[in-house]
C-alpha atoms as a PDB file:
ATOM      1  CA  UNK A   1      25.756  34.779 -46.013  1.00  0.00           C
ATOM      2  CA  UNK A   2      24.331  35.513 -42.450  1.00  0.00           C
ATOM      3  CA  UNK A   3      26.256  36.053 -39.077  1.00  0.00           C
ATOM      4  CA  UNK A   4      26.891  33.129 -37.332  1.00  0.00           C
ATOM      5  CA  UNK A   5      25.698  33.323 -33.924  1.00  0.00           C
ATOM      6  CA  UNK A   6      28.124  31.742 -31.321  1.00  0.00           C
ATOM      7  CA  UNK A   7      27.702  28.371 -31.927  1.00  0.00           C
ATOM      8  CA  UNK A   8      27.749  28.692 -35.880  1.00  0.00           C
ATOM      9  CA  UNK A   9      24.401  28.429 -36.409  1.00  0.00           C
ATOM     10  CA  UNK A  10      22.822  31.234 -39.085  1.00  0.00           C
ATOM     11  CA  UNK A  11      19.363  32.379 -37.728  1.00  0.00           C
ATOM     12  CA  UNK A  12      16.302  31.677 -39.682  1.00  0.00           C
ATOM     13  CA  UNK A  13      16.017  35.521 -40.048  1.00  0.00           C
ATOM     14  CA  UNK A  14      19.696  36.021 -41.268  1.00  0.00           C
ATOM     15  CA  UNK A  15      18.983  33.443 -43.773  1.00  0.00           C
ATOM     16  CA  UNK A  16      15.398  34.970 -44.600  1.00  0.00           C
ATOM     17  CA  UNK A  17      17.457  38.239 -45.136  1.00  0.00           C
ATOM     18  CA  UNK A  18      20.522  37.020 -46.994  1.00  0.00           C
ATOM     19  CA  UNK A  19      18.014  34.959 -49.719  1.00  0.00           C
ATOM     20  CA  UNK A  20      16.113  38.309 -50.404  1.00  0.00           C
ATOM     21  CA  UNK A  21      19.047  41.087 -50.352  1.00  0.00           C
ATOM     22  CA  UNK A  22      20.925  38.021 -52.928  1.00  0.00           C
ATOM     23  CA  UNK A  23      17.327  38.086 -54.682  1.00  0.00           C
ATOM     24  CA  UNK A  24      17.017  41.547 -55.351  1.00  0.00           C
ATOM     25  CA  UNK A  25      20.753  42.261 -56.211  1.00  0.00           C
ATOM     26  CA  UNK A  26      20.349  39.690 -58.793  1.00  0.00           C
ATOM     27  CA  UNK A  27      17.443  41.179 -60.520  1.00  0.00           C
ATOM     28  CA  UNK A  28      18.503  45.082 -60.411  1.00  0.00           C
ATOM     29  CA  UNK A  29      22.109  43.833 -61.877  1.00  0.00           C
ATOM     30  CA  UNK A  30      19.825  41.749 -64.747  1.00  0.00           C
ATOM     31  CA  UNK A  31      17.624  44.901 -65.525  1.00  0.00           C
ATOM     32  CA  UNK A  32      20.340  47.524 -64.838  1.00  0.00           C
ATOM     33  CA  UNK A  33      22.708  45.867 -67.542  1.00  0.00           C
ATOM     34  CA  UNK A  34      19.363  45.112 -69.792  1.00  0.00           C
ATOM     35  CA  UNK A  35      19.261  41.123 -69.720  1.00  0.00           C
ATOM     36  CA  UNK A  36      15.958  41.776 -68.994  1.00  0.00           C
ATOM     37  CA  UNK A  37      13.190  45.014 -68.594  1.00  0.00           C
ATOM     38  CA  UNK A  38      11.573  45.545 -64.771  1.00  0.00           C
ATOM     39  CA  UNK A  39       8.640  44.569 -66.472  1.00  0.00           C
ATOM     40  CA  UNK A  40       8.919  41.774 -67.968  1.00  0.00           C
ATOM     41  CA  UNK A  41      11.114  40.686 -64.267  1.00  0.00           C
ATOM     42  CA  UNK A  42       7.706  42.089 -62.541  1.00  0.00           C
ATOM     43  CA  UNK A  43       5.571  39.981 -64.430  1.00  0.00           C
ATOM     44  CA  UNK A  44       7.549  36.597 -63.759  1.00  0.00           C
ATOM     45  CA  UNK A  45       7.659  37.493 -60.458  1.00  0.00           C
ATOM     46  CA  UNK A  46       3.893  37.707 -59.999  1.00  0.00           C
ATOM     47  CA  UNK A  47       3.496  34.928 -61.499  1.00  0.00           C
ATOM     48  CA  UNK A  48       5.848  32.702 -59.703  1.00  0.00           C
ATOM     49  CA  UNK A  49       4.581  34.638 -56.457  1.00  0.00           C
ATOM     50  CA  UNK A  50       1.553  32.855 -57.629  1.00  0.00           C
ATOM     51  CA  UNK A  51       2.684  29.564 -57.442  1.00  0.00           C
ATOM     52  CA  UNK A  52       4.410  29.874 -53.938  1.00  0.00           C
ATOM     53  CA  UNK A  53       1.704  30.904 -52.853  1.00  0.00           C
ATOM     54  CA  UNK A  54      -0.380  27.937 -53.823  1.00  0.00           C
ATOM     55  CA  UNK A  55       1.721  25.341 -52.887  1.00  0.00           C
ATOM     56  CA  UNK A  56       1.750  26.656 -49.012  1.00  0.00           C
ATOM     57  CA  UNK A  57      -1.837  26.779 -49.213  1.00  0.00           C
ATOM     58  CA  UNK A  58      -1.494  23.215 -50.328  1.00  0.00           C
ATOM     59  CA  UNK A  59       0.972  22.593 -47.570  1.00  0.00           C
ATOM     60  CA  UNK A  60      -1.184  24.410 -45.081  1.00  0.00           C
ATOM     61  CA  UNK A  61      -4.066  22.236 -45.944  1.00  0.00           C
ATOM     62  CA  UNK A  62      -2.460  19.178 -45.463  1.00  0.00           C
ATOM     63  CA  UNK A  63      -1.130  19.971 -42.561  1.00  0.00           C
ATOM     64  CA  UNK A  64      -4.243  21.020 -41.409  1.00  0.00           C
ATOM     65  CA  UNK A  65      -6.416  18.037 -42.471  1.00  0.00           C
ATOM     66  CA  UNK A  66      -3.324  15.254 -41.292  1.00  0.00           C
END
């Protein structure tokens, strides 16, 4: 995981960073030993980008209209 800074608290960056390095080592392992093609990992991943990225524009508009 992320440094601790000096009261033991991980940074929202460190934790930002740490989420996508564990992210991407996941996938290239998965494609690399052929669970699983980069397309067929690309096309889940647009496709779930998708739906992140409506539910913050459903969180942004509620926060918005509140």
């Amino acid at each position: 995981m992320g440094q601790l800074d000096q009261q033991g608290i991980v940074t929202l960056q460190e934790l930002m960073v740490t989420a996508l390095a564990t992210a991407d080592v996941v996938a290239k392992l998965l494609i690399d030993k052929g669970f699983l093609s980069k397309k067929e990992f690309e096309t889940k991943l647009f496709a779930e980008r998708a739906t992140y990225q409506a539910l913050l524009q459903r969180v942004e508009k509620a926060s918005v209209d509140a």
